[in-house]
PDB file of N, CA and C in Angstrom:
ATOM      1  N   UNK A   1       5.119  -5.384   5.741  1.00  0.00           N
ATOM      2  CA  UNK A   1       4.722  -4.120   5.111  1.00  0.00           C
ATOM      3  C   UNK A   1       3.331  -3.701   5.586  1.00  0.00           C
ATOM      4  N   UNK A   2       2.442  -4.685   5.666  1.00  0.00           N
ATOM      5  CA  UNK A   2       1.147  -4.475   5.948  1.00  0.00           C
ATOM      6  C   UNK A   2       1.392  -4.294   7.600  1.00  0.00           C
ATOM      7  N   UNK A   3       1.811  -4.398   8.301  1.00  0.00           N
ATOM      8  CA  UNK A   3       1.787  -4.075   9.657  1.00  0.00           C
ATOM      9  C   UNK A   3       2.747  -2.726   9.897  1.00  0.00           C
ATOM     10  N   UNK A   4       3.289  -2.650   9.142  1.00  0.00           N
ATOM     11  CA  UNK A   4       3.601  -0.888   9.379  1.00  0.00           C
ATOM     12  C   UNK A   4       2.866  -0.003   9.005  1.00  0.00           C
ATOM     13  N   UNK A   5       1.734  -0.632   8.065  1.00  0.00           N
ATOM     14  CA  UNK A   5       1.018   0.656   7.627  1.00  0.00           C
ATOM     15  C   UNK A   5      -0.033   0.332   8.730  1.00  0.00           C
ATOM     16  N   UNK A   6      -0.721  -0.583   8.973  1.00  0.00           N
ATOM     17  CA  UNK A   6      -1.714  -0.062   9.904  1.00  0.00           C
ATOM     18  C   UNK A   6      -0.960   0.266  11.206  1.00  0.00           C
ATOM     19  N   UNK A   7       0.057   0.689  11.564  1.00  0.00           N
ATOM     20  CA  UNK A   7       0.691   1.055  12.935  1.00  0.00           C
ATOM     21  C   UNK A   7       0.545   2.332  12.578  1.00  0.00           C
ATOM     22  N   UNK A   8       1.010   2.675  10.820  1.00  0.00           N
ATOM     23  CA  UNK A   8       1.045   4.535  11.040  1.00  0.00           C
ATOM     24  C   UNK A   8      -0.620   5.109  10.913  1.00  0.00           C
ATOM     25  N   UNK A   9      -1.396   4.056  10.167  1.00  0.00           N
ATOM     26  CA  UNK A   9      -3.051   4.354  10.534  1.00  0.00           C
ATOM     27  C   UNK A   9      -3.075   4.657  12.166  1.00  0.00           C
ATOM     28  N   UNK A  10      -2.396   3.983  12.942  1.00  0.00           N
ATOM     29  CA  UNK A  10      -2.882   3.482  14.390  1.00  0.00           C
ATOM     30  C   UNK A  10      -2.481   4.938  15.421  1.00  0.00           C
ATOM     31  N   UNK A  11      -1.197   5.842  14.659  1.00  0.00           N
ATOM     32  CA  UNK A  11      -0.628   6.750  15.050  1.00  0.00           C
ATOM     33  C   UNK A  11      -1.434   7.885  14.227  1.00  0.00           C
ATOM     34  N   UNK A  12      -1.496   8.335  13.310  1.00  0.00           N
ATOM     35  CA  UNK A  12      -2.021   8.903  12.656  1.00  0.00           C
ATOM     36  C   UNK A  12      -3.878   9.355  13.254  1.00  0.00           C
ATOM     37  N   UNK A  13      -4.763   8.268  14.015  1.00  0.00           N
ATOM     38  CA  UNK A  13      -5.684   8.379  14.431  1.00  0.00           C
ATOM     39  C   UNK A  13      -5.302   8.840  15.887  1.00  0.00           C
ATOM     40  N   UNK A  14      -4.574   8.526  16.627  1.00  0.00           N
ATOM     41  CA  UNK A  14      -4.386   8.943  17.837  1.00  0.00           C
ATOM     42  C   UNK A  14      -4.137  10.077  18.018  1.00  0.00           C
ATOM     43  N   UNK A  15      -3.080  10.486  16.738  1.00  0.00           N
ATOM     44  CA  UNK A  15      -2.911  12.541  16.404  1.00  0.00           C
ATOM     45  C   UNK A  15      -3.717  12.454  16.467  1.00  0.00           C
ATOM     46  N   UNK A  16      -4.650  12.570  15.521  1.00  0.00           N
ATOM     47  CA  UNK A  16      -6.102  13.152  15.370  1.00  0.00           C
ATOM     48  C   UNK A  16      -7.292  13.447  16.527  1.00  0.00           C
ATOM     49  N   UNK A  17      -6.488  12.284  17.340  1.00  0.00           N
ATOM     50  CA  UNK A  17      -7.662  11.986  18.819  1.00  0.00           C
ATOM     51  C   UNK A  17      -7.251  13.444  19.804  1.00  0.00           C
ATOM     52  N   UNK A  18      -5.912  13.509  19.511  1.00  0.00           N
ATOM     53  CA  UNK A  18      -5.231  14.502  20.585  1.00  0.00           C
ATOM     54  C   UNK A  18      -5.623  16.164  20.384  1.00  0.00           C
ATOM     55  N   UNK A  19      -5.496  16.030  18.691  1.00  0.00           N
ATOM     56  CA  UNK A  19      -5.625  17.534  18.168  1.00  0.00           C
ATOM     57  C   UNK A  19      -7.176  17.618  18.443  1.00  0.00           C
ATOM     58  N   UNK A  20      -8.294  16.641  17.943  1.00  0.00           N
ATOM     59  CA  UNK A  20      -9.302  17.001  18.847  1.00  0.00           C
ATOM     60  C   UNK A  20      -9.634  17.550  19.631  1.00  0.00           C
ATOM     61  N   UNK A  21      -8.971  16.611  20.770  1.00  0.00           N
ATOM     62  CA  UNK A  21      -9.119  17.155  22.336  1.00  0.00           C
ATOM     63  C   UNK A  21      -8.893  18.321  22.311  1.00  0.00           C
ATOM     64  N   UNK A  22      -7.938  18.387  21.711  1.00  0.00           N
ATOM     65  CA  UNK A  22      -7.219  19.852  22.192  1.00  0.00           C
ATOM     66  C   UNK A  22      -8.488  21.257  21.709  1.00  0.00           C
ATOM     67  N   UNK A  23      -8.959  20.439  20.176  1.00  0.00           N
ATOM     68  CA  UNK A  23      -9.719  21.725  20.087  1.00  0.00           C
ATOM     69  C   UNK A  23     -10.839  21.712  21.059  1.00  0.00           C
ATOM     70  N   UNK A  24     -11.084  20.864  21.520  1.00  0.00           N
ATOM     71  CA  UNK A  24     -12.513  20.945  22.151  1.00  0.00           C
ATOM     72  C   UNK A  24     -11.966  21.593  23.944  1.00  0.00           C
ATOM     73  N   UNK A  25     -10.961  21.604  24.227  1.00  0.00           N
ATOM     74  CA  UNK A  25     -10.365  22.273  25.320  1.00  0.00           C
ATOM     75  C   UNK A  25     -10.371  23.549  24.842  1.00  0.00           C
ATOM     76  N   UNK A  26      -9.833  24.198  23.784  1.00  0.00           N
ATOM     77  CA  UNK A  26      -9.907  25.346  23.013  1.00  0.00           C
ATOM     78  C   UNK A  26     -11.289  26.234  22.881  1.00  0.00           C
ATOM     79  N   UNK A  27     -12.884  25.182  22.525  1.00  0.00           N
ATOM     80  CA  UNK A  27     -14.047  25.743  22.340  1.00  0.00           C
ATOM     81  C   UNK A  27     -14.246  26.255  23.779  1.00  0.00           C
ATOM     82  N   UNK A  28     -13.842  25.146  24.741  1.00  0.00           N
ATOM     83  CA  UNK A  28     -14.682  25.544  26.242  1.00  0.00           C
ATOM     84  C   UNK A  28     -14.170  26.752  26.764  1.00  0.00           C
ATOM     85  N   UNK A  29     -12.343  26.442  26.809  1.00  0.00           N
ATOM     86  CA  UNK A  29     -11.860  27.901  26.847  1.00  0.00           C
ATOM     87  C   UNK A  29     -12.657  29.202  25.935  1.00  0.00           C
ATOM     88  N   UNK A  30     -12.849  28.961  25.024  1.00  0.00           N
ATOM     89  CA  UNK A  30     -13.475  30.253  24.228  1.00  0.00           C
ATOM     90  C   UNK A  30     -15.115  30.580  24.359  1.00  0.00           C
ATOM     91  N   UNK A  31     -15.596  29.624  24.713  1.00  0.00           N
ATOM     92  CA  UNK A  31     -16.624  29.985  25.503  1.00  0.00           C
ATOM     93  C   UNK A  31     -17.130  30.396  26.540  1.00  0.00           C
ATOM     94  N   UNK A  32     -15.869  30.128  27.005  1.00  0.00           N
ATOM     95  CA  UNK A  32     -16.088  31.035  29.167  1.00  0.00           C
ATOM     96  C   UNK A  32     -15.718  32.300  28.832  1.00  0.00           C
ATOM     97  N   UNK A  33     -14.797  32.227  27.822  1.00  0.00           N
ATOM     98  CA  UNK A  33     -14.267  34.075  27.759  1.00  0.00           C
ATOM     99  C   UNK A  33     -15.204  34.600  26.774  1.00  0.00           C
ATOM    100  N   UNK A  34     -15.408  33.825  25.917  1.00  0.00           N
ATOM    101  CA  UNK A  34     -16.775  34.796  25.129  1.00  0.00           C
ATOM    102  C   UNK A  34     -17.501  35.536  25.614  1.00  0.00           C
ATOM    103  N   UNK A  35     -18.538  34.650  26.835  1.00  0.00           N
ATOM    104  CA  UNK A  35     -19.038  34.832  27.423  1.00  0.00           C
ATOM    105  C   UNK A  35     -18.709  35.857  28.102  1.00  0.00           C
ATOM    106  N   UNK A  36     -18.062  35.923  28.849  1.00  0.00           N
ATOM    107  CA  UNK A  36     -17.190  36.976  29.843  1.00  0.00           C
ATOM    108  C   UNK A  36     -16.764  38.192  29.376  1.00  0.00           C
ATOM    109  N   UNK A  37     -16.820  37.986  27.857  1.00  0.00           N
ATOM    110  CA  UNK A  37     -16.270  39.474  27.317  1.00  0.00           C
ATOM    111  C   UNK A  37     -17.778  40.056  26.843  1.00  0.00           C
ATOM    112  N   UNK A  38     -18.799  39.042  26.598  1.00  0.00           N
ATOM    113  CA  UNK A  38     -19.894  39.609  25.944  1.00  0.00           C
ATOM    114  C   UNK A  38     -20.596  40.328  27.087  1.00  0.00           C
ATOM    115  N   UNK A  39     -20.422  39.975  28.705  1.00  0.00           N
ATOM    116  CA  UNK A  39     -20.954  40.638  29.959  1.00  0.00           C
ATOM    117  C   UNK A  39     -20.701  41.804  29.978  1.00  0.00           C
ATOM    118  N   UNK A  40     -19.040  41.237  29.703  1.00  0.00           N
ATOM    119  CA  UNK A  40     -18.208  42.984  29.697  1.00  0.00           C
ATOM    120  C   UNK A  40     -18.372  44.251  29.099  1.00  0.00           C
ATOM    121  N   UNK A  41     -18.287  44.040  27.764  1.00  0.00           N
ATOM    122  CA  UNK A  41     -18.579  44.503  26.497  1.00  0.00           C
ATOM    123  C   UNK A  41     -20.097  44.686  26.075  1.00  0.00           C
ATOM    124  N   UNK A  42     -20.773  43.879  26.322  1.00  0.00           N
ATOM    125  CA  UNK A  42     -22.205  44.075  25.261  1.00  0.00           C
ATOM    126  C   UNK A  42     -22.128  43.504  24.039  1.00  0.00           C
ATOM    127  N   UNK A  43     -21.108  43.124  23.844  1.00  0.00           N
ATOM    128  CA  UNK A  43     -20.967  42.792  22.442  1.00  0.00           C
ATOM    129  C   UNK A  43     -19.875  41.170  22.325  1.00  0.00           C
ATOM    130  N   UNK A  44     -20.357  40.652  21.211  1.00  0.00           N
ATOM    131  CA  UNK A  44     -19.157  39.409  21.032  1.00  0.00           C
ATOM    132  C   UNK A  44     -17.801  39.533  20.362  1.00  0.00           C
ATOM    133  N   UNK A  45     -17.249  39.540  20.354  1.00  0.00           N
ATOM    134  CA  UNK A  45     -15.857  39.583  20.149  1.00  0.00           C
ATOM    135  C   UNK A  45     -15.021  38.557  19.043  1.00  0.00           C
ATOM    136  N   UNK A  46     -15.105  38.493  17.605  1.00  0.00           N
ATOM    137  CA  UNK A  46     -15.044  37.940  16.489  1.00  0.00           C
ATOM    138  C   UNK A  46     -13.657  37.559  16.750  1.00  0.00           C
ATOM    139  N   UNK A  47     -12.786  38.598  17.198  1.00  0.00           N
ATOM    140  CA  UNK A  47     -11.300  37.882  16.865  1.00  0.00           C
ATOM    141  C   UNK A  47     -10.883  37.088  17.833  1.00  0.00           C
ATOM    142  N   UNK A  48     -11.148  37.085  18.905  1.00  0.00           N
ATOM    143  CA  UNK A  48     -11.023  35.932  20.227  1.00  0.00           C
ATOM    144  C   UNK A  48     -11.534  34.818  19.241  1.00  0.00           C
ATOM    145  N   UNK A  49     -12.270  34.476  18.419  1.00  0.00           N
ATOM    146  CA  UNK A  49     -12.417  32.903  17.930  1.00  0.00           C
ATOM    147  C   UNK A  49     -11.584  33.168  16.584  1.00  0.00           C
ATOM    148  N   UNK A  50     -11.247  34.204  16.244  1.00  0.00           N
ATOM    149  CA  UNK A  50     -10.138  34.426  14.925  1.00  0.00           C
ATOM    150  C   UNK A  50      -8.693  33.765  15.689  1.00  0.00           C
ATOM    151  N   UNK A  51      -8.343  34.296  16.924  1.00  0.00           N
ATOM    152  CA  UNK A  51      -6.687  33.763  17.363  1.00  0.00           C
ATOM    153  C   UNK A  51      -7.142  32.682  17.374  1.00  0.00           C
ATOM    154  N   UNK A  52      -7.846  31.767  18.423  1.00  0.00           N
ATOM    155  CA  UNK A  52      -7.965  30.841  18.918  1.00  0.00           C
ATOM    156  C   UNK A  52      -8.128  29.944  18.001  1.00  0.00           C
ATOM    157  N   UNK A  53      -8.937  29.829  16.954  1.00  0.00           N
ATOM    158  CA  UNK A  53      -8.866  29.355  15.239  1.00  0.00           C
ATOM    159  C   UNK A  53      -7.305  28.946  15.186  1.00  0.00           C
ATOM    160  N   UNK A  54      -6.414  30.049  15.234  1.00  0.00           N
ATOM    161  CA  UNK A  54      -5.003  30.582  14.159  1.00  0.00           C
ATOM    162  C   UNK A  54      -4.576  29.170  15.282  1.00  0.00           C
ATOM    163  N   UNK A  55      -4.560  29.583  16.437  1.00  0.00           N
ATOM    164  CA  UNK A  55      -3.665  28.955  17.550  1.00  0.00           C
ATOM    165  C   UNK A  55      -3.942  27.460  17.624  1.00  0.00           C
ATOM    166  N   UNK A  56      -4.842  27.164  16.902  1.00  0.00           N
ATOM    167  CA  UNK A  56      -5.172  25.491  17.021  1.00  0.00           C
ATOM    168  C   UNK A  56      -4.911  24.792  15.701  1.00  0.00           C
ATOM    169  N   UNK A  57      -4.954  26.000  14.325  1.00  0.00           N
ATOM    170  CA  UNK A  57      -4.406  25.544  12.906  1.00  0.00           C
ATOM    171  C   UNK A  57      -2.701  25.604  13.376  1.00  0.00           C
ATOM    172  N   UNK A  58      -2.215  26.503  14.180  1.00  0.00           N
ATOM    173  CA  UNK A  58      -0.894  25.893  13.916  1.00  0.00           C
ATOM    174  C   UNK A  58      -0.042  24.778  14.913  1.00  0.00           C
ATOM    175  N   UNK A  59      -1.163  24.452  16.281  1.00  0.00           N
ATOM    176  CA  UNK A  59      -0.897  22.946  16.413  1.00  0.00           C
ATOM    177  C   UNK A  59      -1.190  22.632  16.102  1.00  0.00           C
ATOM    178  N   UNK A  60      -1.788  22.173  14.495  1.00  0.00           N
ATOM    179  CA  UNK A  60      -2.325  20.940  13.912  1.00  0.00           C
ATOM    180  C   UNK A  60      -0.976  20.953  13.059  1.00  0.00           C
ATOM    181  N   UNK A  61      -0.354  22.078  12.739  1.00  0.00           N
ATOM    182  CA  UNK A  61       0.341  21.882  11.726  1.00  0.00           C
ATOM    183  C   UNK A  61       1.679  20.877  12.372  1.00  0.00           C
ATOM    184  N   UNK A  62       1.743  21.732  13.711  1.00  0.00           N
ATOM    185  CA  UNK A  62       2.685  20.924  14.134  1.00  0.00           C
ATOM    186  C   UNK A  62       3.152  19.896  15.018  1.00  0.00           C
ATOM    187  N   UNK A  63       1.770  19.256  14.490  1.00  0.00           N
ATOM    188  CA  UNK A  63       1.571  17.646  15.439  1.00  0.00           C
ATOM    189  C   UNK A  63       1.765  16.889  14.277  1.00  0.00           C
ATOM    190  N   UNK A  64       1.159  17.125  12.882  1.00  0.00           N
ATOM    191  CA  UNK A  64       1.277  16.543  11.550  1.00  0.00           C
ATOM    192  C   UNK A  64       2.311  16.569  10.902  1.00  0.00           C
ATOM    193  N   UNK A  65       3.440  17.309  11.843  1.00  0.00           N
ATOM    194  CA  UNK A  65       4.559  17.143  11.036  1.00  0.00           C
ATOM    195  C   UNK A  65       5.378  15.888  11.529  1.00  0.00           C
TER     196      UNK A  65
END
């Protein structure tokens, strides 16, 4: 019993390691285009980190499932 639960601890942290990554692939992406739109524009662009937010809450949802 005790070795299945620390296996789903063991899985459970590795999600976590992945959805990480992922967001931090997500910030860099949103920071080159931030950037790029703020050149463009003059201005920063609130909903580019509003999707990109949405788009990383719903792979979390569905890595945790």
């Amino acid at each position: 019993m005790k070795s299945k639960n620390s296996e789903k601890n063991q899985n459970l942290l590795f999600g976590l390691f992945k959805i990480s990554e992922f967001f931090w692939i997500l910030m860099i992406i949103g920071i080159i285009l931030e950037s790029s739109l703020i050149n463009s524009y003059g201005k920063d662009n609130t909903m580019l980190w509003l999707i990109l937010s949405l788009i990383g809450w719903e792979v979390s949802k569905l890595t945790n499932d």
